[in-house]
PDB file of N, CA and C in Angstrom:
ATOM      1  N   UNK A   1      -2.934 -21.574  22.146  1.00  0.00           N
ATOM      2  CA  UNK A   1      -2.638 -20.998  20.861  1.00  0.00           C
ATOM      3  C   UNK A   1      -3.420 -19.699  20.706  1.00  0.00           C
ATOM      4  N   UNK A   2      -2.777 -18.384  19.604  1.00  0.00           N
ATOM      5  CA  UNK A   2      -3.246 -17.577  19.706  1.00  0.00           C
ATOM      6  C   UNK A   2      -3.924 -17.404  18.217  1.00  0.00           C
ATOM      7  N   UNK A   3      -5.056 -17.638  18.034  1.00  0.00           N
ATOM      8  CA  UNK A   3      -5.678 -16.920  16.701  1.00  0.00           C
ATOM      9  C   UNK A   3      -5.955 -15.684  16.482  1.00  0.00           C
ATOM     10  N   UNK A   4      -5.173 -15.418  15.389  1.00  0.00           N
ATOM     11  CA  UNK A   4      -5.522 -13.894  14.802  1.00  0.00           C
ATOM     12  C   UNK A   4      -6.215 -14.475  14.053  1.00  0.00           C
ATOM     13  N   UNK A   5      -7.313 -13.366  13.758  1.00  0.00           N
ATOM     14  CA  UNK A   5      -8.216 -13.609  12.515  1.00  0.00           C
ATOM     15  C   UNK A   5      -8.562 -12.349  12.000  1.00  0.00           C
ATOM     16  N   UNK A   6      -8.237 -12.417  10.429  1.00  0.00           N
ATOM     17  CA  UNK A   6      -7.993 -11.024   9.580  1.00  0.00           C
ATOM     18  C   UNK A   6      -9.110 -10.709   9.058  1.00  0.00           C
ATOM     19  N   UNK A   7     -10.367 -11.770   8.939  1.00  0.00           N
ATOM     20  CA  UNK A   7     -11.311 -11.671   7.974  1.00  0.00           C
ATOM     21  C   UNK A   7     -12.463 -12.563   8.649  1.00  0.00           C
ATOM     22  N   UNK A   8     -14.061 -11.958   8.430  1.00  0.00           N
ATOM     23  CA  UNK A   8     -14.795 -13.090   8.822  1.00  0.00           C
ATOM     24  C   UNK A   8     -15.016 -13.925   8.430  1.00  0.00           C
ATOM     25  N   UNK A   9     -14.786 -14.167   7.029  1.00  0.00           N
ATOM     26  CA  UNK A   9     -14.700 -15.282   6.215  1.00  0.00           C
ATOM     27  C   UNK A   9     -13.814 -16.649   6.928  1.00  0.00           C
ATOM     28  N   UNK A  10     -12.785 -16.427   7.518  1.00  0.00           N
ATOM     29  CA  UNK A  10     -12.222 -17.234   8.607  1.00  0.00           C
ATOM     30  C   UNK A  10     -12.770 -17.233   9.665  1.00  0.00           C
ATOM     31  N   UNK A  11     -13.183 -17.250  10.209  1.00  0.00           N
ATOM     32  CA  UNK A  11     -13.731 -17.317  11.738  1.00  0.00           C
ATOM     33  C   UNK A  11     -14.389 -18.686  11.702  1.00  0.00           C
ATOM     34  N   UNK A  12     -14.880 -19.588  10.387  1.00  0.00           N
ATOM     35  CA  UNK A  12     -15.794 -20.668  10.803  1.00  0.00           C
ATOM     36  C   UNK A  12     -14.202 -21.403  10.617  1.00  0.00           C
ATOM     37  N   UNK A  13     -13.491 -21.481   9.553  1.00  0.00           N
ATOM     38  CA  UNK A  13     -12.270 -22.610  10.164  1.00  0.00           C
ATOM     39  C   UNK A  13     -11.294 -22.245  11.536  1.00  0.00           C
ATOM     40  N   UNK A  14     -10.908 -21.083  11.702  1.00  0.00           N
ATOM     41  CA  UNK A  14     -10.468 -20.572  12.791  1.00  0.00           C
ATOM     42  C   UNK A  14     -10.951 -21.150  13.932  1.00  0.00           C
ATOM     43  N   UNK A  15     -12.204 -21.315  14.413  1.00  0.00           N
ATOM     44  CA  UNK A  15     -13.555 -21.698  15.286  1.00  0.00           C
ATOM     45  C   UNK A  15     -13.053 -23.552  15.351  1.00  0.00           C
ATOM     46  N   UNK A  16     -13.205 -23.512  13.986  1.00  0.00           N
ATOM     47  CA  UNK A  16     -12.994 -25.466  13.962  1.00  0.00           C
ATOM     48  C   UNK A  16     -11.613 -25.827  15.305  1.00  0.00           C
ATOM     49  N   UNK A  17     -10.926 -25.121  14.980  1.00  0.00           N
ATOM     50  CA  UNK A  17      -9.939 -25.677  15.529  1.00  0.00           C
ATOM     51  C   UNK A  17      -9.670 -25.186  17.235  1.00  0.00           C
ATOM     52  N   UNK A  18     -10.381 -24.457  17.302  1.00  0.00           N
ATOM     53  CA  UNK A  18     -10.351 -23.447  18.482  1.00  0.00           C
ATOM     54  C   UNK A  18     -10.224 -24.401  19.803  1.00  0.00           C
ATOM     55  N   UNK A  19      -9.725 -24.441  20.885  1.00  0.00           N
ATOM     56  CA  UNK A  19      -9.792 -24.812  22.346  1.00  0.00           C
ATOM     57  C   UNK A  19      -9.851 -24.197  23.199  1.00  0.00           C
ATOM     58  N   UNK A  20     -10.120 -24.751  24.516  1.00  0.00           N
ATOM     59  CA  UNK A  20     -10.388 -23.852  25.415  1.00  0.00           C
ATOM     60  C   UNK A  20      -8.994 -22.836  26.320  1.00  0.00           C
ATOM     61  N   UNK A  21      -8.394 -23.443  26.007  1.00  0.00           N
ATOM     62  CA  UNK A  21      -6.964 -22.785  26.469  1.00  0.00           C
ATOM     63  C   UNK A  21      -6.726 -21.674  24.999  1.00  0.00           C
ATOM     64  N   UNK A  22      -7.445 -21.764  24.142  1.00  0.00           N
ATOM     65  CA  UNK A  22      -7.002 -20.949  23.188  1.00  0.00           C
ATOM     66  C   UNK A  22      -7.239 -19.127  22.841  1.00  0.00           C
ATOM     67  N   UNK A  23      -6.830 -18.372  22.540  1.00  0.00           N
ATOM     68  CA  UNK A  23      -7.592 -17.223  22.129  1.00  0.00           C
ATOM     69  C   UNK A  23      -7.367 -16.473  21.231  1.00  0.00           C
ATOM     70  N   UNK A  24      -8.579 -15.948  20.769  1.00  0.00           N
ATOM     71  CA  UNK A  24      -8.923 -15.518  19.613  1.00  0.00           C
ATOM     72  C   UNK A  24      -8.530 -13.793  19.186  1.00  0.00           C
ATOM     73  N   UNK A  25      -7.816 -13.092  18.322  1.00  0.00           N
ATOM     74  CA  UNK A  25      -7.543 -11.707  18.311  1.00  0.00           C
ATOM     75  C   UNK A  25      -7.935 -11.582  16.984  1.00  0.00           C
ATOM     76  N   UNK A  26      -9.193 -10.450  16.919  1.00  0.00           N
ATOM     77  CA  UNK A  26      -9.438 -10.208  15.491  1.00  0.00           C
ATOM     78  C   UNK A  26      -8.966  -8.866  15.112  1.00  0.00           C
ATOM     79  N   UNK A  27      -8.431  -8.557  14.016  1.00  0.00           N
ATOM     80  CA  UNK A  27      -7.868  -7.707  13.388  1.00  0.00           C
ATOM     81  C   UNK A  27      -8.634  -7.820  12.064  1.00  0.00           C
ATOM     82  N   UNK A  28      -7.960  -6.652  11.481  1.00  0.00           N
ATOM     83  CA  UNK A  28      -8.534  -6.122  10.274  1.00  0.00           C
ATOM     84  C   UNK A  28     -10.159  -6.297  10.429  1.00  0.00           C
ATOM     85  N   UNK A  29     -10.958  -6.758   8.787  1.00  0.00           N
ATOM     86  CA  UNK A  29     -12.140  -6.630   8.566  1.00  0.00           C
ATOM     87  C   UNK A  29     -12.694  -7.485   9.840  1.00  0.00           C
ATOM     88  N   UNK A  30     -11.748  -8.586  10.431  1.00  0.00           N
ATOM     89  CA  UNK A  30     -13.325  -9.779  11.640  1.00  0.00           C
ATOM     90  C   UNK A  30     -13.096  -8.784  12.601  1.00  0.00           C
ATOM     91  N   UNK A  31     -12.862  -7.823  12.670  1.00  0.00           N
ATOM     92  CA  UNK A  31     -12.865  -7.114  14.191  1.00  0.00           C
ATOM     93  C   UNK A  31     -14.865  -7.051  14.065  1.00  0.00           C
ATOM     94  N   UNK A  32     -15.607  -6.865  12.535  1.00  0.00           N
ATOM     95  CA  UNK A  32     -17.142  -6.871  12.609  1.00  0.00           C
ATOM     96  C   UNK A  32     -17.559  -7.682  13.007  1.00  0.00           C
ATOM     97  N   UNK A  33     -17.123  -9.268  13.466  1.00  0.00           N
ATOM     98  CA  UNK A  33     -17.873  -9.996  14.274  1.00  0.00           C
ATOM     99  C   UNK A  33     -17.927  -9.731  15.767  1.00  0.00           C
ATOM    100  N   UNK A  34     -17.296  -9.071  16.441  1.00  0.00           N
ATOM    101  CA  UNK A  34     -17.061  -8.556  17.812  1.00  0.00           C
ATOM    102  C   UNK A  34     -18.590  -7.895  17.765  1.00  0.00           C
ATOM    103  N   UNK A  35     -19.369  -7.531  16.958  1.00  0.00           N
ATOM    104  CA  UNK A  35     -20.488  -7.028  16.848  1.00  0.00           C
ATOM    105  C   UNK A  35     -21.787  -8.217  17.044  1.00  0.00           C
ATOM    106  N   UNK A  36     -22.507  -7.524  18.075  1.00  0.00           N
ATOM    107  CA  UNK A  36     -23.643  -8.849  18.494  1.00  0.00           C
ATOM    108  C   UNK A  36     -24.538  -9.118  17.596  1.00  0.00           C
ATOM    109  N   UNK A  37     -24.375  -7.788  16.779  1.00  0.00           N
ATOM    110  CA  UNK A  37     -26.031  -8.046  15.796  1.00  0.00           C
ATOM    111  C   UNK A  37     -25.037  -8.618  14.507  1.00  0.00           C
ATOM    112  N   UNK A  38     -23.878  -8.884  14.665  1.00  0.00           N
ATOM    113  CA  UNK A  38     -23.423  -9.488  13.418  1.00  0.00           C
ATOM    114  C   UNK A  38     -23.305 -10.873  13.162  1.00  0.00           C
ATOM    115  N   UNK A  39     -23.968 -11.384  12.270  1.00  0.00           N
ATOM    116  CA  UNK A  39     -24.347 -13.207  11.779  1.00  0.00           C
ATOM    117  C   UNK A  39     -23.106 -13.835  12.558  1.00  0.00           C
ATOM    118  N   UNK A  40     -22.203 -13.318  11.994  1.00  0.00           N
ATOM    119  CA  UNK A  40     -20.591 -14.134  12.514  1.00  0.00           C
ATOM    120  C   UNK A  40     -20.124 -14.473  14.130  1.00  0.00           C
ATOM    121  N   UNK A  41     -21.088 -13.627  14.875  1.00  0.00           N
ATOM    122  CA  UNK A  41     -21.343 -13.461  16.123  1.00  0.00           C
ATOM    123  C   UNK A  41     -21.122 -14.174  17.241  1.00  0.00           C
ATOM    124  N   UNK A  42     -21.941 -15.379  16.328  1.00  0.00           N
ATOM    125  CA  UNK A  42     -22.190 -16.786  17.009  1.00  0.00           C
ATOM    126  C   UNK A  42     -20.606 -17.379  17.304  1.00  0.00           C
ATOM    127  N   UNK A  43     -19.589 -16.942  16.342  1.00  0.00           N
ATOM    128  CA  UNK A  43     -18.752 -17.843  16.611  1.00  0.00           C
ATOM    129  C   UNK A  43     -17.827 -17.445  17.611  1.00  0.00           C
ATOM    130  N   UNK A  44     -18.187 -16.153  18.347  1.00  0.00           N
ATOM    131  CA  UNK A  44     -16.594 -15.296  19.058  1.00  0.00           C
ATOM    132  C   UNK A  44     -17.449 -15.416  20.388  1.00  0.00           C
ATOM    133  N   UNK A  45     -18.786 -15.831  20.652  1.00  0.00           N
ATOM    134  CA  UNK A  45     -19.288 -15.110  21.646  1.00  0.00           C
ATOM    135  C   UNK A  45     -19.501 -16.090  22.617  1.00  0.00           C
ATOM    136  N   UNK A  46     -18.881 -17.506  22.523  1.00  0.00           N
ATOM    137  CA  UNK A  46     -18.500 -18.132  24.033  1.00  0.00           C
ATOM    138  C   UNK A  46     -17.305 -18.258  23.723  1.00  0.00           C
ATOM    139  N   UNK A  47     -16.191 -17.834  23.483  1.00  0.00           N
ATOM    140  CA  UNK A  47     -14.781 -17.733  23.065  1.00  0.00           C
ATOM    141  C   UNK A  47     -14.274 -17.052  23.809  1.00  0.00           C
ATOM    142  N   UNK A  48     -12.774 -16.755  24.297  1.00  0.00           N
ATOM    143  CA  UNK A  48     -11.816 -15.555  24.809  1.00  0.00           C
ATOM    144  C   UNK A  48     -11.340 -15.231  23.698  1.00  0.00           C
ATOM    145  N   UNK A  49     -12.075 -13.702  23.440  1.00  0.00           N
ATOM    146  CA  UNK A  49     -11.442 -12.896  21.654  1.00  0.00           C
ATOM    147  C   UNK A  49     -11.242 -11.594  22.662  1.00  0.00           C
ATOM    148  N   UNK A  50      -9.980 -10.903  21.453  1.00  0.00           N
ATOM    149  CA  UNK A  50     -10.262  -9.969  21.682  1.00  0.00           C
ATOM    150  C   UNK A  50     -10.152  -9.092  20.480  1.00  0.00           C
ATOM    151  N   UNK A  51     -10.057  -7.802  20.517  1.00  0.00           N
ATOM    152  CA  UNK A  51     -10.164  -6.714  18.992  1.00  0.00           C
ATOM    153  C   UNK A  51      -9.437  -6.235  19.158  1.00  0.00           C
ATOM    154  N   UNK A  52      -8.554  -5.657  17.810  1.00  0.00           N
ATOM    155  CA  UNK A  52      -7.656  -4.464  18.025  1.00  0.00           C
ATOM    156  C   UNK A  52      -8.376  -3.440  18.128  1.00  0.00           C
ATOM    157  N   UNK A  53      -8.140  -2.218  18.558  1.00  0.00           N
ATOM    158  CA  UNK A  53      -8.491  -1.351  18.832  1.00  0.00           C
ATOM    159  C   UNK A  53      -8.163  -0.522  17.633  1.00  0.00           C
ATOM    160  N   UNK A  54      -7.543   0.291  17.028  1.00  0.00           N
ATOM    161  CA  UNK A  54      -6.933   0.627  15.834  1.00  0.00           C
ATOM    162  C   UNK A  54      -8.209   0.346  14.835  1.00  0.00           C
ATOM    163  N   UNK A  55      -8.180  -1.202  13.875  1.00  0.00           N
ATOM    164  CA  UNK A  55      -9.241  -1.447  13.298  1.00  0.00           C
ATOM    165  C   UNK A  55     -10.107  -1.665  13.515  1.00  0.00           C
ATOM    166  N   UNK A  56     -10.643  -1.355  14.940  1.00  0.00           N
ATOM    167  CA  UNK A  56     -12.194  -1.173  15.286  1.00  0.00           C
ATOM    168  C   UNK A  56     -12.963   0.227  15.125  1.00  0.00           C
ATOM    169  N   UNK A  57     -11.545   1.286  15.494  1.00  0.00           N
ATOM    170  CA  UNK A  57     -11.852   2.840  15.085  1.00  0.00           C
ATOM    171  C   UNK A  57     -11.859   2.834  13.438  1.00  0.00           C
ATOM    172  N   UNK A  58     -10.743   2.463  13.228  1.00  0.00           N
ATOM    173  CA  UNK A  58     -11.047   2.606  11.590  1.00  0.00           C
ATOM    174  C   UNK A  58     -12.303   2.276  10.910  1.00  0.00           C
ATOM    175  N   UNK A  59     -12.993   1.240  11.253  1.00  0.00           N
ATOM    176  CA  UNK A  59     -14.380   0.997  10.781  1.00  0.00           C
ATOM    177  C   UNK A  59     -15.410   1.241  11.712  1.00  0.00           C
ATOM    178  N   UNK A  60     -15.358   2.072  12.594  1.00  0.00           N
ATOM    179  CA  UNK A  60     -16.388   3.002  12.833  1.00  0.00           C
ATOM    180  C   UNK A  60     -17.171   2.228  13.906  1.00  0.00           C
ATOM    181  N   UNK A  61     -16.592   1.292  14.468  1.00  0.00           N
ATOM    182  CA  UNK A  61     -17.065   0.413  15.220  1.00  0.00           C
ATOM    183  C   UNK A  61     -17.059   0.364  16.985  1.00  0.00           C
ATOM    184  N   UNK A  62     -16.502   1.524  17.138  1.00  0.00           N
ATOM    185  CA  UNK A  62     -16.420   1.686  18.757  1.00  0.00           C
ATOM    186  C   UNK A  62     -17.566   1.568  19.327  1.00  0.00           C
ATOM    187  N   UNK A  63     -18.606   1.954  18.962  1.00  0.00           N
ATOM    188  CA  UNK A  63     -20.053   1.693  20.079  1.00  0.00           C
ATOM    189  C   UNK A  63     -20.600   0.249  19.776  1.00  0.00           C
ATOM    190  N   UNK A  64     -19.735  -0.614  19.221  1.00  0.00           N
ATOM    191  CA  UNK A  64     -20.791  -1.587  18.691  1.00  0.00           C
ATOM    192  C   UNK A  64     -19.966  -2.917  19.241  1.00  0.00           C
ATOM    193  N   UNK A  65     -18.973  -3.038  19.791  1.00  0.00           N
ATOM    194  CA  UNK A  65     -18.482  -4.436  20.464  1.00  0.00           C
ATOM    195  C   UNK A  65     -19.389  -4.641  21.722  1.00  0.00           C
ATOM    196  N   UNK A  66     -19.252  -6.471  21.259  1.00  0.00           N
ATOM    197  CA  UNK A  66     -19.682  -6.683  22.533  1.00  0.00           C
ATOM    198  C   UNK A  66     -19.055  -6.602  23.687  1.00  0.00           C
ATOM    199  N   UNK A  67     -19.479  -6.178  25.035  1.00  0.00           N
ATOM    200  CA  UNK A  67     -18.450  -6.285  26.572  1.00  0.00           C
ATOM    201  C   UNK A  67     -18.052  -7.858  26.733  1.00  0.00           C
ATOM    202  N   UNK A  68     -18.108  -9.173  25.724  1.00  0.00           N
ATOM    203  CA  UNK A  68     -17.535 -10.101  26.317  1.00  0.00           C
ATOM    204  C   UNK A  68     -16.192 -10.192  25.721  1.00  0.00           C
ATOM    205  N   UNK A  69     -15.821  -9.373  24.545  1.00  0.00           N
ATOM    206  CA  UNK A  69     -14.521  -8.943  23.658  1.00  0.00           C
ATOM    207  C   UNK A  69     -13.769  -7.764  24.274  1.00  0.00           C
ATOM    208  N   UNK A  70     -12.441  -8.690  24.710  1.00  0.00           N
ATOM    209  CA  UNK A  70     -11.822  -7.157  25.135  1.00  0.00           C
ATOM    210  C   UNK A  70     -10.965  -6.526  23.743  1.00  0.00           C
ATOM    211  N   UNK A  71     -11.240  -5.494  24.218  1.00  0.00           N
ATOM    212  CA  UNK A  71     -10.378  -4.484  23.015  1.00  0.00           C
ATOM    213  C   UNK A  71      -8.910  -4.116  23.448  1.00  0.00           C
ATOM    214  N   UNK A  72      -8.153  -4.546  22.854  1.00  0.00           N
ATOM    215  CA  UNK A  72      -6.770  -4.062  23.044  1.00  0.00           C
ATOM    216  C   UNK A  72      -5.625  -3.080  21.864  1.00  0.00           C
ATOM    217  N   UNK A  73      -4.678  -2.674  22.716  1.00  0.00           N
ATOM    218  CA  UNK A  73      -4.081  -1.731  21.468  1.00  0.00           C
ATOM    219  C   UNK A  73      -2.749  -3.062  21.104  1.00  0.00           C
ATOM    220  N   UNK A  74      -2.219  -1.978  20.401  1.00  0.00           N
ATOM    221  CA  UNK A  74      -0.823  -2.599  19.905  1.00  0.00           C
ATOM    222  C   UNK A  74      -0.332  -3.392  20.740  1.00  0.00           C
ATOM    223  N   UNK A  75      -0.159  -2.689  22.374  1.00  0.00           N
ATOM    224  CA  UNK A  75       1.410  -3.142  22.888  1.00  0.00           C
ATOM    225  C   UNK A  75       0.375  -4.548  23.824  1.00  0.00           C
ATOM    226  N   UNK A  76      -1.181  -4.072  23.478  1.00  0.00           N
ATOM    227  CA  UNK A  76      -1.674  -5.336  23.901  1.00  0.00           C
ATOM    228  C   UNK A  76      -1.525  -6.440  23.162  1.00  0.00           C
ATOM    229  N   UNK A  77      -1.499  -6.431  22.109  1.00  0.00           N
ATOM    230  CA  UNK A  77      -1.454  -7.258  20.769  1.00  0.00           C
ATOM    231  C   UNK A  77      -0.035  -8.108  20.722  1.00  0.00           C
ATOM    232  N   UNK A  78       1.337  -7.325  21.120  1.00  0.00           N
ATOM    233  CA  UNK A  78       2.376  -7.818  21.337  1.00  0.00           C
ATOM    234  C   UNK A  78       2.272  -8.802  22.830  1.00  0.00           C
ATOM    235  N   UNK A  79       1.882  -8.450  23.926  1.00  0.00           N
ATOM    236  CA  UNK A  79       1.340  -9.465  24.926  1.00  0.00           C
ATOM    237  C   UNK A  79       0.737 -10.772  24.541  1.00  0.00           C
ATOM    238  N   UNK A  80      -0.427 -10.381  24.010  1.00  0.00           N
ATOM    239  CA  UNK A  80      -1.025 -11.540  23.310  1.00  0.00           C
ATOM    240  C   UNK A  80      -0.009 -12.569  23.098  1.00  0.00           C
ATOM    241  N   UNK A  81       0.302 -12.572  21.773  1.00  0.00           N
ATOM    242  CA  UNK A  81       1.827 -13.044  21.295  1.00  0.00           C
ATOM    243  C   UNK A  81       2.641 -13.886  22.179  1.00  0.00           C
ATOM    244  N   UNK A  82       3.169 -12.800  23.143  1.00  0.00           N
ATOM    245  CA  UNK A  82       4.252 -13.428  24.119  1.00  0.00           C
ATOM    246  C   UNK A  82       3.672 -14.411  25.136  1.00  0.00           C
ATOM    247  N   UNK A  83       2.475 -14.091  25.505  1.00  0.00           N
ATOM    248  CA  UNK A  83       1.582 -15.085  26.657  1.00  0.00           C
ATOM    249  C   UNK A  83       1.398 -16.425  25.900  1.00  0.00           C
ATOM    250  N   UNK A  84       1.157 -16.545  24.634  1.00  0.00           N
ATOM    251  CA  UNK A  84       0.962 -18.003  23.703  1.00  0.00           C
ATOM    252  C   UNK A  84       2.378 -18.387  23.149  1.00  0.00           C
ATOM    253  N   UNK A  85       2.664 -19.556  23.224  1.00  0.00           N
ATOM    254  CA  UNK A  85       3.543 -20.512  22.649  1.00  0.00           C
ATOM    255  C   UNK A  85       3.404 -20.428  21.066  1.00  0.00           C
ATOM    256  N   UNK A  86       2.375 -20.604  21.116  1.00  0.00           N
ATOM    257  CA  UNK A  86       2.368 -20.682  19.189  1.00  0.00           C
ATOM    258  C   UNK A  86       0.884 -19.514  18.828  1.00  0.00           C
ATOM    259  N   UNK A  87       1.270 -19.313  17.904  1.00  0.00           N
ATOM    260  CA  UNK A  87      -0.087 -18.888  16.705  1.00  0.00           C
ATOM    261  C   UNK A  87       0.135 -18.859  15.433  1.00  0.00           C
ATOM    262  N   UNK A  88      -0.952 -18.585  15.569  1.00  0.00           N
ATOM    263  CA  UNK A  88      -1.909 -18.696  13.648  1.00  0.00           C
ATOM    264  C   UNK A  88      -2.534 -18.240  13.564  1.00  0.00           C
ATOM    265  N   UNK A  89      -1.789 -17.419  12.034  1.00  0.00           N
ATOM    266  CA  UNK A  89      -2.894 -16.355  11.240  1.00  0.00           C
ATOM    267  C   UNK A  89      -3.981 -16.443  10.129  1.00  0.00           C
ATOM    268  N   UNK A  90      -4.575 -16.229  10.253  1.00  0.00           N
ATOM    269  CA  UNK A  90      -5.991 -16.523   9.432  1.00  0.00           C
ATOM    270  C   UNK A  90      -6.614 -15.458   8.725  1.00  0.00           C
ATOM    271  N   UNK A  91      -6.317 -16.034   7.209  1.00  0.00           N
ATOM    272  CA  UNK A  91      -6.988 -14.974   6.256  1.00  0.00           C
ATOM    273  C   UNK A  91      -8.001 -15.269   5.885  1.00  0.00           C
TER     274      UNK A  91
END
C-alpha cells in the first residue's frame, strides 16, 4: 500500500498502520518530517518514504531531507501510484 501523507499531524496514524511492503509519500506540509532534526522524524526514518519534490522547494526545504527519503517529482509520484495496488490518503 501506498501512503500519502499531507500533514504531520498524520504520520502517527499513518505509521499505525504502516507495513513492511508498504510506502510512505509525503506531500504538502509532512514533506517537514523528511527533516532529521524534526520531532516527527522518528516516524519516516526506518520506513520507505519518499517527498515530493515541488513541496519540498516550496517550503524551503531542499538542504534539509534526510538521504534515507527519496525525493521524487510528479511523474515520480504517478509511478508510485501505479507500482501499489491500493492507497491512502492522509490528512
Amino acid at each position: 500500500m501506498l501512503h500519502i501523507i499531507k500533514t504531520v499531524s498524520a504520520l502517527e496514524d499513518a505509521f499505525a498502520l504502516y507495513s513492511e511492503q508498504d510506502a510512505a509519500l509525503l506531500i504538502e506540509d509532512a514533506v517537514y518530517a523528511a527533516n532529521p532534526q524534526h520531532k516527527a522524524f522518528s516516524h519516516v526514518k526506518h520506513a520507505t518514504v519518499f517527498a515530493l519534490e515541488s513541496d519540498i522547494q516550496a517550503r524551503g526545504m531542499a538542504n534539509r531531507i534526510s538521504p534515507s527519503v527519496t525525493v521524487v517529482d510528479y511523474v515520480g509520484f504517478v509511478e508510485l501510484t501505479a507500482k501499489h495496488d491500493k492507497s491512502l490518503t492522509w490528512d
